[in-house]
N, C-alpha and C. Protein backbone atom coordinates (compact mmCIF):
# COMPACT_ATOMS: atom_id res chain seq x y z
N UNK A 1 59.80 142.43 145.73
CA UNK A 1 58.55 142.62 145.04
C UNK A 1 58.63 141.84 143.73
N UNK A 2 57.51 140.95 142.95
CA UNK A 2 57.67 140.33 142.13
C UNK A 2 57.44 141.12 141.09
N UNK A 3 57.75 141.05 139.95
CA UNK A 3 57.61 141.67 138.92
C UNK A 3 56.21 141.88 138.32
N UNK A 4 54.76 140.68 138.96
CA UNK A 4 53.38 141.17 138.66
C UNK A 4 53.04 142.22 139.72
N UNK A 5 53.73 142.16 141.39
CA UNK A 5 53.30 143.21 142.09
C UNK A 5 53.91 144.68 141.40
N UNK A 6 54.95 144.74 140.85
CA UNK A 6 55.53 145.97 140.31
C UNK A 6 54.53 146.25 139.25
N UNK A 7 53.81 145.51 138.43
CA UNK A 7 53.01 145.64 137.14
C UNK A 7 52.08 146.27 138.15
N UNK A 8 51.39 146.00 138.75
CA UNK A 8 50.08 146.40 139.74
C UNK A 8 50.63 147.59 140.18
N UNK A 9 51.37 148.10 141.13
CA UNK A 9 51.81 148.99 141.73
C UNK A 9 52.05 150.08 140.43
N UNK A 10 52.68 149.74 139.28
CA UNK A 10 53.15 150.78 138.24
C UNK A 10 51.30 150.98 137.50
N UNK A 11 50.74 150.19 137.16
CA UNK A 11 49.34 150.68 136.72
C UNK A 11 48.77 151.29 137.97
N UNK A 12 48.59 151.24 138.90
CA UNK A 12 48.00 152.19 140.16
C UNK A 12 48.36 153.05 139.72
N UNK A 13 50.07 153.38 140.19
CA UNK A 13 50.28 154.84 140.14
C UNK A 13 49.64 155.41 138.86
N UNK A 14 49.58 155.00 137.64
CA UNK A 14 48.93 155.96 136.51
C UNK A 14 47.71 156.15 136.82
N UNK A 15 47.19 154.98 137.50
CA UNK A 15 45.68 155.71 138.01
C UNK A 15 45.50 157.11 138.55
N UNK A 16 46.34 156.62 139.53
CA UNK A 16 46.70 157.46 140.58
C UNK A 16 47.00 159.09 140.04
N UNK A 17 47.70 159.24 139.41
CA UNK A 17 48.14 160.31 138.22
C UNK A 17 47.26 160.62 137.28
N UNK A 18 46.49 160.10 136.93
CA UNK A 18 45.11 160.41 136.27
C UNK A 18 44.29 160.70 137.08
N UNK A 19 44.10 160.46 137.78
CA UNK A 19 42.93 160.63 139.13
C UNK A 19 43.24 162.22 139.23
N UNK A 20 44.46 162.26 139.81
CA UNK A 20 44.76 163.71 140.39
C UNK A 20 44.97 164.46 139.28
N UNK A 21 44.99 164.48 138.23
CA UNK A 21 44.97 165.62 136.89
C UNK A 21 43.57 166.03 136.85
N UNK A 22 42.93 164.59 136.82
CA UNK A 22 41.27 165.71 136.43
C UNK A 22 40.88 166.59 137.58
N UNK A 23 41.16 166.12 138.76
CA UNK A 23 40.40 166.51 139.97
C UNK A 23 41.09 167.74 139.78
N UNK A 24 42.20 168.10 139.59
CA UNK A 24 43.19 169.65 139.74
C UNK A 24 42.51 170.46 138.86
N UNK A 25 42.38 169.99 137.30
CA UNK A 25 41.72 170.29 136.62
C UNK A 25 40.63 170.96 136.67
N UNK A 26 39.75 170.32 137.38
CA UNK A 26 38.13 170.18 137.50
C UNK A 26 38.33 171.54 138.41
N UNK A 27 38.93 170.90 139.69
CA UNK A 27 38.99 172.27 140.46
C UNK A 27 39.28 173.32 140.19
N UNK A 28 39.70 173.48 139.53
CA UNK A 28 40.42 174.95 138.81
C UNK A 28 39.50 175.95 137.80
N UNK A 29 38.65 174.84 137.77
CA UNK A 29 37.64 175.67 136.71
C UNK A 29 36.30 175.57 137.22
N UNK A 30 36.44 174.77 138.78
CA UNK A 30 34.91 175.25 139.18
C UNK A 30 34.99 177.09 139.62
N UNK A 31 33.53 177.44 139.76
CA UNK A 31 33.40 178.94 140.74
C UNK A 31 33.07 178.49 141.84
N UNK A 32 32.16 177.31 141.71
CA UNK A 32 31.44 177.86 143.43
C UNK A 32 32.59 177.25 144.55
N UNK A 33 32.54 177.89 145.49
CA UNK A 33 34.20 177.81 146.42
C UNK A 33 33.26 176.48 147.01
N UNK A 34 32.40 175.87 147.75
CA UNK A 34 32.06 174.90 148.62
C UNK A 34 32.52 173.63 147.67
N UNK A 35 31.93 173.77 146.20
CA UNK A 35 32.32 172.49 145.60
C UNK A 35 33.55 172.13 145.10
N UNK A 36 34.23 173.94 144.73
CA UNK A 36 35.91 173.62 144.31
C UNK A 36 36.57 173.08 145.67
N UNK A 37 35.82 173.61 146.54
CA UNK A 37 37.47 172.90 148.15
C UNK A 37 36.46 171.33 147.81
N UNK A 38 35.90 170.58 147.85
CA UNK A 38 35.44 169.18 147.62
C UNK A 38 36.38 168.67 146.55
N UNK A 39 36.54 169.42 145.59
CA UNK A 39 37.32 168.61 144.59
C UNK A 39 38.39 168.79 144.60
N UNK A 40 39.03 169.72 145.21
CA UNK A 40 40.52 169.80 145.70
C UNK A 40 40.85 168.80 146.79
N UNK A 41 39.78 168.81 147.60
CA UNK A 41 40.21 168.02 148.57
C UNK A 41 39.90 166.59 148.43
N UNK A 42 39.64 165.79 146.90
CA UNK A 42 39.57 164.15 146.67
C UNK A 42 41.05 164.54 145.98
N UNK A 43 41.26 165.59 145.23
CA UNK A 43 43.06 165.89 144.58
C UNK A 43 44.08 165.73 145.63
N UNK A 44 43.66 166.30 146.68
CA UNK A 44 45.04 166.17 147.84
C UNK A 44 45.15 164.61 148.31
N UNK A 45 43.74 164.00 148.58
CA UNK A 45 43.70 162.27 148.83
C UNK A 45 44.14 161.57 147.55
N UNK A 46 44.08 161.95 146.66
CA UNK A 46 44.83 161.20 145.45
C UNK A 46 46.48 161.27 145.27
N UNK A 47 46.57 162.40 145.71
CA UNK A 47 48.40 162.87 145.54
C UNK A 47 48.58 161.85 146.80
N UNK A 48 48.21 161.99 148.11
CA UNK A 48 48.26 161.14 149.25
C UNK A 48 48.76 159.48 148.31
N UNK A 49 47.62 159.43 147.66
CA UNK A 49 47.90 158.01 147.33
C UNK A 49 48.73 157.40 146.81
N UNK A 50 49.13 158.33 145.85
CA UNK A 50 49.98 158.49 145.04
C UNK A 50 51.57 158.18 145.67
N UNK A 51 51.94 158.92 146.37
CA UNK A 51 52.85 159.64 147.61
C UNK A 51 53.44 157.82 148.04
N UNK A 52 52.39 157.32 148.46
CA UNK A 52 51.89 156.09 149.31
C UNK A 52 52.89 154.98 148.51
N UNK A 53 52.03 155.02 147.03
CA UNK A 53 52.46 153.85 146.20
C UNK A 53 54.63 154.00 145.91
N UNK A 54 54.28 155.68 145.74
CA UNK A 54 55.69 155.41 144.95
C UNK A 54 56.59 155.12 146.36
N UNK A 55 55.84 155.22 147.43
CA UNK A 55 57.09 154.64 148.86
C UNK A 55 57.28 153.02 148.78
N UNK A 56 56.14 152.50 148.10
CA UNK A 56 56.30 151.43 147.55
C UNK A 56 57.53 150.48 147.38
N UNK A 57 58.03 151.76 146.45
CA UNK A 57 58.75 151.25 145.13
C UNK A 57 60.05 151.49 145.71
């Protein structure tokens, strides 16, 4: 891996890690259950992604 794909791959993952904080976040403090499982469930596809990149590495 070249050292700009590692630059790319290492800024993803913070995406990636930001992504899934708010969504956990968010979810945690919705009430209504239909929209908290929606936002839990873009959090579990983000950890997924996440998961993905650091196999990457």
């Amino acid at each position: 891996m070249t050292s700009k794909e590692l630059m790319y791959v290492e800024d993803a993952l913070g995406h990636e890690k930001y992504f899934l904080q708010k969504f956990n976040e968010t979810a945690n403090s919705l009430q209504d259950a239909e929209l908290k499982s929606c936002v839990a469930a873009m959090a579990d596809r983000h950890q997924q992604i996440f998961n993905q990149l650091i196999g990457l590495l």
